[in-house]
PDB file of N, CA and C in Angstrom:
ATOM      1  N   UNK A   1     108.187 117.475 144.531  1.00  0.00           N
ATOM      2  CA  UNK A   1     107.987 116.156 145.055  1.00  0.00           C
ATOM      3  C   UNK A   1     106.484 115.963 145.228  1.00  0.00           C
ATOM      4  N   UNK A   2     105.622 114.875 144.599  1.00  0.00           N
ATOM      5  CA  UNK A   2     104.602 114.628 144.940  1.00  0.00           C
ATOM      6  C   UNK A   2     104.706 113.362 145.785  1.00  0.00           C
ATOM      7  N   UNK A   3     103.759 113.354 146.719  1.00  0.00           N
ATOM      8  CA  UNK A   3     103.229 111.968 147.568  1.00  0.00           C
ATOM      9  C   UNK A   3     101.657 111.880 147.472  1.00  0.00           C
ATOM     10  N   UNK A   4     101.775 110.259 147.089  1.00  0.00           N
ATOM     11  CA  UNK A   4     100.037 110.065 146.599  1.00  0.00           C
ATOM     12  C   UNK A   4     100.242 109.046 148.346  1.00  0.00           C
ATOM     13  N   UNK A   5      98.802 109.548 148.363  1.00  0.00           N
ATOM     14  CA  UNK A   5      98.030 109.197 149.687  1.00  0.00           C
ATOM     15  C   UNK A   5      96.753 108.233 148.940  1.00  0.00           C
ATOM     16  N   UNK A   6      96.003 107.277 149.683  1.00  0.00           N
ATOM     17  CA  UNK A   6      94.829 107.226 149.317  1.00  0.00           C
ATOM     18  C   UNK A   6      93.832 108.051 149.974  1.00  0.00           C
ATOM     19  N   UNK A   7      93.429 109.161 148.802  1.00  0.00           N
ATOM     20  CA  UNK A   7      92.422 109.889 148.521  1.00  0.00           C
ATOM     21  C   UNK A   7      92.889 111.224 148.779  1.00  0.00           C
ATOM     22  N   UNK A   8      94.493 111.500 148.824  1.00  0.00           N
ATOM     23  CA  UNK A   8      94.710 112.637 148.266  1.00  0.00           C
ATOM     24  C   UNK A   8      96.371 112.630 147.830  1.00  0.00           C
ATOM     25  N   UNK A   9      96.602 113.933 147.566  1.00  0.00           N
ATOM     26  CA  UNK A   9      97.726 114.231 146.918  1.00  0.00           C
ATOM     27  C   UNK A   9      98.283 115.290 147.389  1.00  0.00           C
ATOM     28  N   UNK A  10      99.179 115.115 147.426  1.00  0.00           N
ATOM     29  CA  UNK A  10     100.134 116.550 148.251  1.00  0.00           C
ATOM     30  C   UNK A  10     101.405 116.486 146.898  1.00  0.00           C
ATOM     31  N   UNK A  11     101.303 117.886 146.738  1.00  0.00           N
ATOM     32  CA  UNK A  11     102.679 117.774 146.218  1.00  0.00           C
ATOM     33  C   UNK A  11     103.300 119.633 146.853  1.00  0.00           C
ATOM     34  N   UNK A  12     104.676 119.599 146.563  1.00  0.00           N
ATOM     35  CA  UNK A  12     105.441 120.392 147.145  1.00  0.00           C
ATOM     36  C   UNK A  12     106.611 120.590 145.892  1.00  0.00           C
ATOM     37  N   UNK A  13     106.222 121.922 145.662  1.00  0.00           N
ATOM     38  CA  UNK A  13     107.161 122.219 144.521  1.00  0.00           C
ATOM     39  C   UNK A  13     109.069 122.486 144.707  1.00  0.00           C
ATOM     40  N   UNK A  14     109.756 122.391 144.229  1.00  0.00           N
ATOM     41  CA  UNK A  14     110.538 122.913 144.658  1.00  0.00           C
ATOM     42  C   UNK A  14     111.315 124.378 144.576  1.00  0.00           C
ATOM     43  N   UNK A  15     111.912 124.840 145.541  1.00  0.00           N
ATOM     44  CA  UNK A  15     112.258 126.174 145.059  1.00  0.00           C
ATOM     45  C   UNK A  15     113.773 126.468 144.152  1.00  0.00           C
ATOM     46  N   UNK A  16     113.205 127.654 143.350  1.00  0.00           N
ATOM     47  CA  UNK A  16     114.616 127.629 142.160  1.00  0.00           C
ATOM     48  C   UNK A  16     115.801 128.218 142.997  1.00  0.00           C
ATOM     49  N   UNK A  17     116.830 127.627 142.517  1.00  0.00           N
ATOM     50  CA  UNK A  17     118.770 127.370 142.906  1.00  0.00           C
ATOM     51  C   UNK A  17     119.369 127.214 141.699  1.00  0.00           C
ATOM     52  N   UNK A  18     120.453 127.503 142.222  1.00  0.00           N
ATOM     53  CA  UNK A  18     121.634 126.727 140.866  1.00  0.00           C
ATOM     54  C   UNK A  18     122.316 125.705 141.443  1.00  0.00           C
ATOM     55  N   UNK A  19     122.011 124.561 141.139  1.00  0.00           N
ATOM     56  CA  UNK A  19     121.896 123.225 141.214  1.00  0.00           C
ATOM     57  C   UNK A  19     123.971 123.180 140.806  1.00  0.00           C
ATOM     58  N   UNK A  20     124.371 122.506 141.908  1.00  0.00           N
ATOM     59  CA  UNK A  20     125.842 122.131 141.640  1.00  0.00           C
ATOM     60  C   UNK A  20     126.010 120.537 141.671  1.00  0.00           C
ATOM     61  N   UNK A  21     125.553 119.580 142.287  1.00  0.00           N
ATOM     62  CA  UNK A  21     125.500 118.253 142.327  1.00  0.00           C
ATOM     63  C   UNK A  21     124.502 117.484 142.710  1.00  0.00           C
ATOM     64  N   UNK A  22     123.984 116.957 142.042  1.00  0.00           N
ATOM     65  CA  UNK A  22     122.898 115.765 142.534  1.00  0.00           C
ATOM     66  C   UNK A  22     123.147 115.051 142.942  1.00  0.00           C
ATOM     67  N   UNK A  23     124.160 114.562 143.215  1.00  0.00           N
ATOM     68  CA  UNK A  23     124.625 113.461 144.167  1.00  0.00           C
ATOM     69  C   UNK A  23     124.647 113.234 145.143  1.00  0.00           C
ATOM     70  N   UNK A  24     123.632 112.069 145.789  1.00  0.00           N
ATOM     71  CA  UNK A  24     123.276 111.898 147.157  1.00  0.00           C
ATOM     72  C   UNK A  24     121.518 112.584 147.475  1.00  0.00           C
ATOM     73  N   UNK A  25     121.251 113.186 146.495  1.00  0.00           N
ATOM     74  CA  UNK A  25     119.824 113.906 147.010  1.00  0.00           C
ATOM     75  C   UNK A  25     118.778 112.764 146.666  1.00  0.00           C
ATOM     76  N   UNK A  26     118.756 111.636 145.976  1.00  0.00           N
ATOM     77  CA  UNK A  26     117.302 110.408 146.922  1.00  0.00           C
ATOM     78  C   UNK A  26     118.029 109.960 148.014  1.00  0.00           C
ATOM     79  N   UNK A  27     119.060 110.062 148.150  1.00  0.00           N
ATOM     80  CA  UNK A  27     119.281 109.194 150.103  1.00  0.00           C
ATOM     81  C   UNK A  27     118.780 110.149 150.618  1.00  0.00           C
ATOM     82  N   UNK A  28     119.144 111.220 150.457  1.00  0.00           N
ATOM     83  CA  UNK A  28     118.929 112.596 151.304  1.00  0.00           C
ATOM     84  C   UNK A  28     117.522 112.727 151.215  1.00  0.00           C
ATOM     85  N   UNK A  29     116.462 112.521 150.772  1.00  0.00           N
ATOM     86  CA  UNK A  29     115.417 112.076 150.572  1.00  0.00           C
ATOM     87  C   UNK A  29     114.941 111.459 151.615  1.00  0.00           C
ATOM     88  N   UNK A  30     115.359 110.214 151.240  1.00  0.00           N
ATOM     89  CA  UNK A  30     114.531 108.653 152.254  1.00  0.00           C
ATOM     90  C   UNK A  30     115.094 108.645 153.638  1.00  0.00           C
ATOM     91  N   UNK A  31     116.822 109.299 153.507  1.00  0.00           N
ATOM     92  CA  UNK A  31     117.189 109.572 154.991  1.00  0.00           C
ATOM     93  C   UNK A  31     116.205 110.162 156.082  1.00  0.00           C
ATOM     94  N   UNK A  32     115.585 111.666 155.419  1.00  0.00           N
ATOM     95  CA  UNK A  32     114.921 112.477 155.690  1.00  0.00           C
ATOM     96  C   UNK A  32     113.795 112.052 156.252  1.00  0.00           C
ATOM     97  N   UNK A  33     113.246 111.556 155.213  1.00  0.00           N
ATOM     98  CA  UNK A  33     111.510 111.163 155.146  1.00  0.00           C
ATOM     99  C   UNK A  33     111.793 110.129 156.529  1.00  0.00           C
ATOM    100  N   UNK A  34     112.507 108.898 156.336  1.00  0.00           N
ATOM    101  CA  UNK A  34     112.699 108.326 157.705  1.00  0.00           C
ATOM    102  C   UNK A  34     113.063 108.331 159.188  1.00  0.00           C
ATOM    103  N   UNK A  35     113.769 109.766 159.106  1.00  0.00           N
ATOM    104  CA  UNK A  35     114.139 110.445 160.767  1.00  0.00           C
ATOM    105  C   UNK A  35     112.829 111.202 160.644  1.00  0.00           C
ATOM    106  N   UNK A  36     112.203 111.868 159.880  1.00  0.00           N
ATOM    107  CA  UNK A  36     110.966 112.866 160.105  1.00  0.00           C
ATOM    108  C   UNK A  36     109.726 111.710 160.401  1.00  0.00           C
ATOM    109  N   UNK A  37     109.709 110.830 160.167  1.00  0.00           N
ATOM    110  CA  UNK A  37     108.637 110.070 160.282  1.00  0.00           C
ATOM    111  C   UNK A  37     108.643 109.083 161.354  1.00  0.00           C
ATOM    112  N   UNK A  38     109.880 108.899 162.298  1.00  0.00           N
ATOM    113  CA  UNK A  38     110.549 108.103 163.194  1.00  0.00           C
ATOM    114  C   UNK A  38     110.016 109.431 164.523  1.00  0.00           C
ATOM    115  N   UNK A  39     110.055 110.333 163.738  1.00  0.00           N
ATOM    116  CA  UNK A  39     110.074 111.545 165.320  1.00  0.00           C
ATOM    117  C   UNK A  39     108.833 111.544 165.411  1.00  0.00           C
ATOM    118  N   UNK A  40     108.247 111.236 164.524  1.00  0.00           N
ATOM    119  CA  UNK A  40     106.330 111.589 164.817  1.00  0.00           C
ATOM    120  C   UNK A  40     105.453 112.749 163.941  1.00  0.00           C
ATOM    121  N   UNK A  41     106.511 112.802 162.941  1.00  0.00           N
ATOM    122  CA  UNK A  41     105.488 113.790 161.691  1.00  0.00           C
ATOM    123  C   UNK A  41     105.000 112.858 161.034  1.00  0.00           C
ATOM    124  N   UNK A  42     103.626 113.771 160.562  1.00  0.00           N
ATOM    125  CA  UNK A  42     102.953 112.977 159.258  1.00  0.00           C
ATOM    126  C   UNK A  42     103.425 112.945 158.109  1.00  0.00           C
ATOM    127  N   UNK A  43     103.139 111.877 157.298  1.00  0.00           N
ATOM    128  CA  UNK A  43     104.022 111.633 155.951  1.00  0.00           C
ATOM    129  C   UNK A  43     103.714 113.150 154.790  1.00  0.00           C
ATOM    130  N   UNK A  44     103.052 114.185 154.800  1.00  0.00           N
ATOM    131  CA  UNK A  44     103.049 115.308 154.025  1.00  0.00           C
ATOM    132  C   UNK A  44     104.077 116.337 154.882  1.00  0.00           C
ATOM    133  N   UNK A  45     104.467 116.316 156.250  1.00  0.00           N
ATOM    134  CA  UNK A  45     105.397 116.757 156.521  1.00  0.00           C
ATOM    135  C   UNK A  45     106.605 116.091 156.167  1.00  0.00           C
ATOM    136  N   UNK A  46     106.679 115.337 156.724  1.00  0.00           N
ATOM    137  CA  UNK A  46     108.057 114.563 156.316  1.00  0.00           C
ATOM    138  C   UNK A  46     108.239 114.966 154.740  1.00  0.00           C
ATOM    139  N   UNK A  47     107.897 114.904 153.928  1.00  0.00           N
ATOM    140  CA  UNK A  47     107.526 114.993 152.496  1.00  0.00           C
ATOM    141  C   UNK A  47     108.357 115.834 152.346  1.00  0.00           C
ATOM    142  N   UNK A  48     107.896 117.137 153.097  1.00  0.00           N
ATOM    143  CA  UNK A  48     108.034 118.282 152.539  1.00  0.00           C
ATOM    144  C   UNK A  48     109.515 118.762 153.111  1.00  0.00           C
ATOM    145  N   UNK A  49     109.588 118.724 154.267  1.00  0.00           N
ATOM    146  CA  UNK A  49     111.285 118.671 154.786  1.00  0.00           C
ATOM    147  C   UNK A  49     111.875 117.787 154.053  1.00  0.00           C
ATOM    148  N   UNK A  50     112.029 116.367 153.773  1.00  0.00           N
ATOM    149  CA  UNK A  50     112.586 115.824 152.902  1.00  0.00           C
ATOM    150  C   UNK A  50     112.815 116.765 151.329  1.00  0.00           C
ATOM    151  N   UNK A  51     111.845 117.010 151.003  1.00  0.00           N
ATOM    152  CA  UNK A  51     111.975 117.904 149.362  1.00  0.00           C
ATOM    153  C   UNK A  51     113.282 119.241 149.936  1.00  0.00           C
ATOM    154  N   UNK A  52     113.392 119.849 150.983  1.00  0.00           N
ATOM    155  CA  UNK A  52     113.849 120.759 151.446  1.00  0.00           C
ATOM    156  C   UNK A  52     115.624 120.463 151.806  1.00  0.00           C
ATOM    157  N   UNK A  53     115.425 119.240 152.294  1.00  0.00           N
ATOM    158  CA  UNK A  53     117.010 119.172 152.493  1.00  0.00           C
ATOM    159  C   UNK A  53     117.475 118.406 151.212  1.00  0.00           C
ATOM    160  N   UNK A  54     116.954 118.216 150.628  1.00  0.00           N
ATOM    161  CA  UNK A  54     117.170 117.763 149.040  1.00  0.00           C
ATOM    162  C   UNK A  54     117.510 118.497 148.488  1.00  0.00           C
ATOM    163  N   UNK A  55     116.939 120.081 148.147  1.00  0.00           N
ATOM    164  CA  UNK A  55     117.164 121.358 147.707  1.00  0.00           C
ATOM    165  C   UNK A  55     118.334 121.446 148.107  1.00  0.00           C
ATOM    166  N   UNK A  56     118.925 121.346 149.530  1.00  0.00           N
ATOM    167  CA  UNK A  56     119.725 122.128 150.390  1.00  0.00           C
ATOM    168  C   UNK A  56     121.575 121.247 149.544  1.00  0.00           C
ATOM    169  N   UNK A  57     121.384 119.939 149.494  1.00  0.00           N
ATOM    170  CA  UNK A  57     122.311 119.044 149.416  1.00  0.00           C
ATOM    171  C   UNK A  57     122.539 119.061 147.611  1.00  0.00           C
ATOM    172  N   UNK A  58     121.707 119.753 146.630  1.00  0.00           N
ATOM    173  CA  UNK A  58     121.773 119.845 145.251  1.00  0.00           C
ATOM    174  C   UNK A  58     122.818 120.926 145.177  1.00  0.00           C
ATOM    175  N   UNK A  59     123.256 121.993 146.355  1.00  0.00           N
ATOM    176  CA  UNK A  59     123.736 123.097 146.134  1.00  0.00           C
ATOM    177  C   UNK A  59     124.782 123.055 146.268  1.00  0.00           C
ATOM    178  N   UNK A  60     124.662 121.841 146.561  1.00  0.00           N
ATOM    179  CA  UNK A  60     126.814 121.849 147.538  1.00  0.00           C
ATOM    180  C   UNK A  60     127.490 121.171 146.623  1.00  0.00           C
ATOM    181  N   UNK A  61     128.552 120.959 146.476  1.00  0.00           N
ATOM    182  CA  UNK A  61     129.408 119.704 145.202  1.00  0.00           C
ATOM    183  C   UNK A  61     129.704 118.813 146.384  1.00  0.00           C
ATOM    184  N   UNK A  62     129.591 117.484 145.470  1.00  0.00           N
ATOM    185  CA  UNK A  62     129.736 116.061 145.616  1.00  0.00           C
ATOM    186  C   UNK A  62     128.911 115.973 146.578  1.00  0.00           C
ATOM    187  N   UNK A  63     129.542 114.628 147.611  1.00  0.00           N
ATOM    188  CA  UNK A  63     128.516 114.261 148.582  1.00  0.00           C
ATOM    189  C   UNK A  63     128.536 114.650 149.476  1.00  0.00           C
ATOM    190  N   UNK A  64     127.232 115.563 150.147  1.00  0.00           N
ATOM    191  CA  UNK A  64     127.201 115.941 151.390  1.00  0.00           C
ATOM    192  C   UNK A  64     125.795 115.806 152.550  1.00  0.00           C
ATOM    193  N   UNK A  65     125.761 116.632 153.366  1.00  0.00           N
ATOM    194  CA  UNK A  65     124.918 116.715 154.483  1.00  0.00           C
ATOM    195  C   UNK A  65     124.622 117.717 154.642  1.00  0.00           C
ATOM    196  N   UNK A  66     123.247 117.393 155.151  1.00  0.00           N
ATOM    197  CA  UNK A  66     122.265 118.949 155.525  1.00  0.00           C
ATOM    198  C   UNK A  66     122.348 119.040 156.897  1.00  0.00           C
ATOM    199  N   UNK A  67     122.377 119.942 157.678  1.00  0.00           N
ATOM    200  CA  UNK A  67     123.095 120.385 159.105  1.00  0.00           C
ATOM    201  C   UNK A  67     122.007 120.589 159.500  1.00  0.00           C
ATOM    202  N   UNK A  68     121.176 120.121 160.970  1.00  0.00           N
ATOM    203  CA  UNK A  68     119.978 120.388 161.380  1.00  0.00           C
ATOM    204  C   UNK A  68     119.670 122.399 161.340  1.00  0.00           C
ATOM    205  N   UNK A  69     120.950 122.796 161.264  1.00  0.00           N
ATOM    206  CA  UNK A  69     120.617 124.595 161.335  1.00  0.00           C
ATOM    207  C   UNK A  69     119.678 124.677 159.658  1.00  0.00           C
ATOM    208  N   UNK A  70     120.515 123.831 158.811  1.00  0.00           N
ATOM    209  CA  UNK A  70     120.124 124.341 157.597  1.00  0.00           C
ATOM    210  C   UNK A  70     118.822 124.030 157.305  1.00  0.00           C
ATOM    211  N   UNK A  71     117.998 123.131 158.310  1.00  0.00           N
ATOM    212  CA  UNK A  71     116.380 123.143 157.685  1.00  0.00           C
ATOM    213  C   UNK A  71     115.599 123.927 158.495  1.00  0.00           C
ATOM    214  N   UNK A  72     116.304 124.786 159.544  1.00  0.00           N
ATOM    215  CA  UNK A  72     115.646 125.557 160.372  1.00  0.00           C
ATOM    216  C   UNK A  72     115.446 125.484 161.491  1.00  0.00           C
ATOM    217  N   UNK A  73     116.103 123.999 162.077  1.00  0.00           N
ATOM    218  CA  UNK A  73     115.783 123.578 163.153  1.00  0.00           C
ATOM    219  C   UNK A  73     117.112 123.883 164.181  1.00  0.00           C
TER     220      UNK A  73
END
């Protein structure tokens, strides 16, 4: 996932899985990015937890949810 800033760039690679469904991972995305950015992180955090429960929700079949345990929290 990259995020362009003006006057920089963050990007955040993702880590390798075996990918079972994509379905639902841009909500899981913007869901993300918008509770992380509602609590008071900066948008390269948010970013990056967002890229993370994205990972997390590619692994599961069909549509699901990332469980606050599963991002560490």
């Amino acid at each position: 996932m990259t995020l362009y800033m003006a006057g920089a760039t963050h990007h955040t690679p993702t880590l390798a899985q075996e990918v079972f469904d994509v379905t639902g991972a841009g909500d899981t995305v913007i869901a993300t990015l918008g509770v992380m950015i509602a609590a008071g992180a900066d948008l390269p955090v948010a970013a990056g937890v967002a890229n993370h429960a994205a990972g997390i929700v590619v692994g599961k079949l069909g549509t699901a949810v990332v469980l606050p345990e599963e991002l560490g929290g």
